[in-house]
C-alpha atoms as a PDB file:
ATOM      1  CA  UNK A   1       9.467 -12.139  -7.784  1.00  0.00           C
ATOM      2  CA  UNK A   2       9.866 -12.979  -4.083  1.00  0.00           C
ATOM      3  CA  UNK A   3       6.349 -14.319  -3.047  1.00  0.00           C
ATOM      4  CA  UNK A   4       4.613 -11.963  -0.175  1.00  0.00           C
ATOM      5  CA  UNK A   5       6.131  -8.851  -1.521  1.00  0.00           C
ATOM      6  CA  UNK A   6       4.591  -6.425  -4.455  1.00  0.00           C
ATOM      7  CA  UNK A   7       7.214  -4.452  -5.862  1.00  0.00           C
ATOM      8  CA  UNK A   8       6.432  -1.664  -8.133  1.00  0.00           C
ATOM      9  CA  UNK A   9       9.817   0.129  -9.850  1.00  0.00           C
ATOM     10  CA  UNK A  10       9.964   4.060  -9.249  1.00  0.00           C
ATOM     11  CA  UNK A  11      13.269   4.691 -11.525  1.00  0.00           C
ATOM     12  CA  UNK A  12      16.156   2.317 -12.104  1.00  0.00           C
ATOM     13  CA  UNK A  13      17.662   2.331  -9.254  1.00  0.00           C
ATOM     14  CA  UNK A  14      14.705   2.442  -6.807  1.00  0.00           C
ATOM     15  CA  UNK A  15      11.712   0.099  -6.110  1.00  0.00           C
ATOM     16  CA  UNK A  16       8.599   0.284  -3.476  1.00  0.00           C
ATOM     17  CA  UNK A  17       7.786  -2.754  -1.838  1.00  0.00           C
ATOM     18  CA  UNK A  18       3.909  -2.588  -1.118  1.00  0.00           C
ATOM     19  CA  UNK A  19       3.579  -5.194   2.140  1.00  0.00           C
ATOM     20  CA  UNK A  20      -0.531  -5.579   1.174  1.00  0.00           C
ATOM     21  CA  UNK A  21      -0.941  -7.205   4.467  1.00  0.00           C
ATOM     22  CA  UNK A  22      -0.082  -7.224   8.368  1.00  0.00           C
ATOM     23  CA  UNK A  23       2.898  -9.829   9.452  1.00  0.00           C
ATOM     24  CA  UNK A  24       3.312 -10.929  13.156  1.00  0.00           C
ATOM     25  CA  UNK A  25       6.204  -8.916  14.710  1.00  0.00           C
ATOM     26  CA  UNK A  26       9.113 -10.792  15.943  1.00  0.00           C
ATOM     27  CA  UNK A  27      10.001  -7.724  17.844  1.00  0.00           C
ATOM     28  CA  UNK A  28       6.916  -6.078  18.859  1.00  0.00           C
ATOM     29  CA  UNK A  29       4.811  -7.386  21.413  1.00  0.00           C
ATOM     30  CA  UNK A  30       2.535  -7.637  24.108  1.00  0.00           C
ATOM     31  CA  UNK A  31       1.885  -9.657  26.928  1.00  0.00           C
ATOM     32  CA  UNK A  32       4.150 -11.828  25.142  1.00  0.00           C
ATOM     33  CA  UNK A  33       1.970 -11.861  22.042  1.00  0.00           C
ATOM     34  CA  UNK A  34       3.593 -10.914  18.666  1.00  0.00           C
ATOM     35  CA  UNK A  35       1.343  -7.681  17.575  1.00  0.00           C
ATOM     36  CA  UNK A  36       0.706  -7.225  13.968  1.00  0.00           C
ATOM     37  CA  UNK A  37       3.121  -4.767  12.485  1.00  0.00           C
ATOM     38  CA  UNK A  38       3.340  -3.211   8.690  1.00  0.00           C
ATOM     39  CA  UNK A  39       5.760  -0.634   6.853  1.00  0.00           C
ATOM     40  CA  UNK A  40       6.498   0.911   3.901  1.00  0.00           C
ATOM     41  CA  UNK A  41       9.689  -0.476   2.077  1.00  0.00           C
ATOM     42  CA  UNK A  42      11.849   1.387  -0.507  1.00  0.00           C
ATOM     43  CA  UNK A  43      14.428  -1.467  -1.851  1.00  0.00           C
ATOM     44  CA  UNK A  44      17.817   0.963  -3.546  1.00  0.00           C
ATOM     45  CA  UNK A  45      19.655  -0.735  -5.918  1.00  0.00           C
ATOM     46  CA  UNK A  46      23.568   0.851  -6.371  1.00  0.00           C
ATOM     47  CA  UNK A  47      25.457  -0.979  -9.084  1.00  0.00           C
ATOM     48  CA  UNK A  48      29.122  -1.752  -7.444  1.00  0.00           C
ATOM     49  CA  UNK A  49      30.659  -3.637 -10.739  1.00  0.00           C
ATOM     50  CA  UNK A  50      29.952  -5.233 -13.899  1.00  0.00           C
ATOM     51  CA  UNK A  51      28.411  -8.306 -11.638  1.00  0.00           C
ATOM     52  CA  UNK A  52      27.905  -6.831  -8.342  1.00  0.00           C
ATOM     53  CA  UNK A  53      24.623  -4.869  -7.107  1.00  0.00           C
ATOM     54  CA  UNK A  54      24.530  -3.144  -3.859  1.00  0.00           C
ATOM     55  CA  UNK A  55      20.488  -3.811  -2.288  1.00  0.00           C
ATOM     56  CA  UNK A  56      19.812  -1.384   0.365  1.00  0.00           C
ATOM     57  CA  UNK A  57      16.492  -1.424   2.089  1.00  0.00           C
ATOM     58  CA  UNK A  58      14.779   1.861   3.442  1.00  0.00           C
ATOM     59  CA  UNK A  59      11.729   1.896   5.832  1.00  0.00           C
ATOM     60  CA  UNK A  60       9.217   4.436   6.475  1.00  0.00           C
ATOM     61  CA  UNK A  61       5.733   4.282   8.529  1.00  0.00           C
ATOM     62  CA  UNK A  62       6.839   1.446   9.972  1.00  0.00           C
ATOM     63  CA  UNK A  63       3.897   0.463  12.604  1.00  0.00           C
ATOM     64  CA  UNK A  64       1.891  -2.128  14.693  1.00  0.00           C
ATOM     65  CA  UNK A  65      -2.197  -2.723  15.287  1.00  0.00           C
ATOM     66  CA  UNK A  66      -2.739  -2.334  18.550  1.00  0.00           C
ATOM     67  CA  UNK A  67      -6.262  -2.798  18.669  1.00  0.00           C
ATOM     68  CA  UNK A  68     -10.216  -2.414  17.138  1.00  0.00           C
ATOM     69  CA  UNK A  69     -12.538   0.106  17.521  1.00  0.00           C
ATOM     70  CA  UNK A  70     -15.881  -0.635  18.562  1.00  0.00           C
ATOM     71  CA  UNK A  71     -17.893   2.469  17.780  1.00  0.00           C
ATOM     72  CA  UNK A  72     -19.703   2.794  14.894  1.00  0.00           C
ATOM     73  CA  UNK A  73     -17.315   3.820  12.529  1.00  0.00           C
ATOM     74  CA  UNK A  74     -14.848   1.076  13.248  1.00  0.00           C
ATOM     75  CA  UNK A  75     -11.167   0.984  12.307  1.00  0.00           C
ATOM     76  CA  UNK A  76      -8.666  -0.054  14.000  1.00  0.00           C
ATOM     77  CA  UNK A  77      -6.110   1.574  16.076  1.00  0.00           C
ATOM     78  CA  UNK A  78      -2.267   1.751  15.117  1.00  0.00           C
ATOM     79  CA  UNK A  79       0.751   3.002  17.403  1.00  0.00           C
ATOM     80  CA  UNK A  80       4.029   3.969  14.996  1.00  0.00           C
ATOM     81  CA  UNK A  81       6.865   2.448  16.293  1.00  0.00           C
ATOM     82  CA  UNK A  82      10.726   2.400  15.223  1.00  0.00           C
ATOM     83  CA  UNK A  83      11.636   0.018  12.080  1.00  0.00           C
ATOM     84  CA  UNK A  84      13.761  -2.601  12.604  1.00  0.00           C
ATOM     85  CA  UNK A  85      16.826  -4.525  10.922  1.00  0.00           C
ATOM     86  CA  UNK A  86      15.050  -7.641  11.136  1.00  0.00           C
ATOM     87  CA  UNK A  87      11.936  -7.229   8.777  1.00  0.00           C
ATOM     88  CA  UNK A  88      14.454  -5.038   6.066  1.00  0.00           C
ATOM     89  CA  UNK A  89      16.710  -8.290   6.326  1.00  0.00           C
ATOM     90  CA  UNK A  90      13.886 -10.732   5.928  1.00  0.00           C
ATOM     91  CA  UNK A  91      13.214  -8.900   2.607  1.00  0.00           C
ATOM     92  CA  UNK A  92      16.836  -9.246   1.378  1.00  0.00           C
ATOM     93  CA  UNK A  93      16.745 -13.232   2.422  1.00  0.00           C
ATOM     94  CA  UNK A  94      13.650 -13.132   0.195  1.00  0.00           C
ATOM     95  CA  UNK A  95      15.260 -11.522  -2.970  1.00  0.00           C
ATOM     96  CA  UNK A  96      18.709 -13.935  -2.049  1.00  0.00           C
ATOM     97  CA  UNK A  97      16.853 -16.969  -2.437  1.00  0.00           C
ATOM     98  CA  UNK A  98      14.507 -16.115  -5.312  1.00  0.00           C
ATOM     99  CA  UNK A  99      18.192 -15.379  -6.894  1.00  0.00           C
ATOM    100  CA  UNK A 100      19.915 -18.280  -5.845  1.00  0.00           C
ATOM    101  CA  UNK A 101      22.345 -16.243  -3.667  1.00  0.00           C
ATOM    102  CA  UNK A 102      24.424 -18.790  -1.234  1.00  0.00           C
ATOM    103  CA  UNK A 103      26.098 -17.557   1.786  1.00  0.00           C
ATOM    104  CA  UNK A 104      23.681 -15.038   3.301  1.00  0.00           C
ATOM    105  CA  UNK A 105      24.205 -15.503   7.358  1.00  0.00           C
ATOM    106  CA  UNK A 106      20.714 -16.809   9.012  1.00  0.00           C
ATOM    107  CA  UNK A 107      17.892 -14.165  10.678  1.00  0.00           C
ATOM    108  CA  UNK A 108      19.357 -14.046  14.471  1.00  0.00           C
ATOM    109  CA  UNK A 109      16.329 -12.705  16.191  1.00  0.00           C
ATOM    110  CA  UNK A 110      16.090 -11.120  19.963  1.00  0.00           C
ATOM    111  CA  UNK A 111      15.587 -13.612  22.825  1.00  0.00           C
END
């Protein structure tokens, strides 16, 4: 298994991937400062061919810690923000290399 990803199978065809922790954001930030940013991940696996899998990867409450409470009850406080392509394709990088899988085009991140 990929390391930094828990993956716990739902049916054949469909797997969640349980983040466990907060990764800097290459997209999100503020004052220039990567904010910390989490998701849930549903990987889809399609069978094409005999050989061939299609991997698909599905996001949902995709969002980013924008800060700690200080009252009592403490906490933190989270804004939901829009998933992106780059942390679905950094999981399929992970799964190509723990399969050996040459040929998959380099992460092009935003300037």
């Amino acid at each position: 298994m990929p390391t930094g990803l828990n993956i716990h199978c739902c049916n054949e065809t469909e797997y969640d991937i349980l983040q466990g922790r907060f990764t800097k954001s290459r997209v999100y930030q503020w004052l220039y400062t990567p904010l910390e940013y989490t998701a849930d991940f549903k990987l889809r696996l399609t069978p094409i061919s005999g050989n061939k899998t299609q991997v698909d990867v599905v996001t949902s409450d995709s969002k980013v810690r924008i800060g700690s409470s200080f009252s009592a009850h403490g906490g933190d406080y989270y804004e939901r923000v829009a998933p992106t392509t780059i942390e679905e394709y950094t999981i399929l990088s992970k799964i190509g290399q723990a399969l050996g899988q040459p040929g998959m085009p380099a992460l092009l991140l935003p300037k």
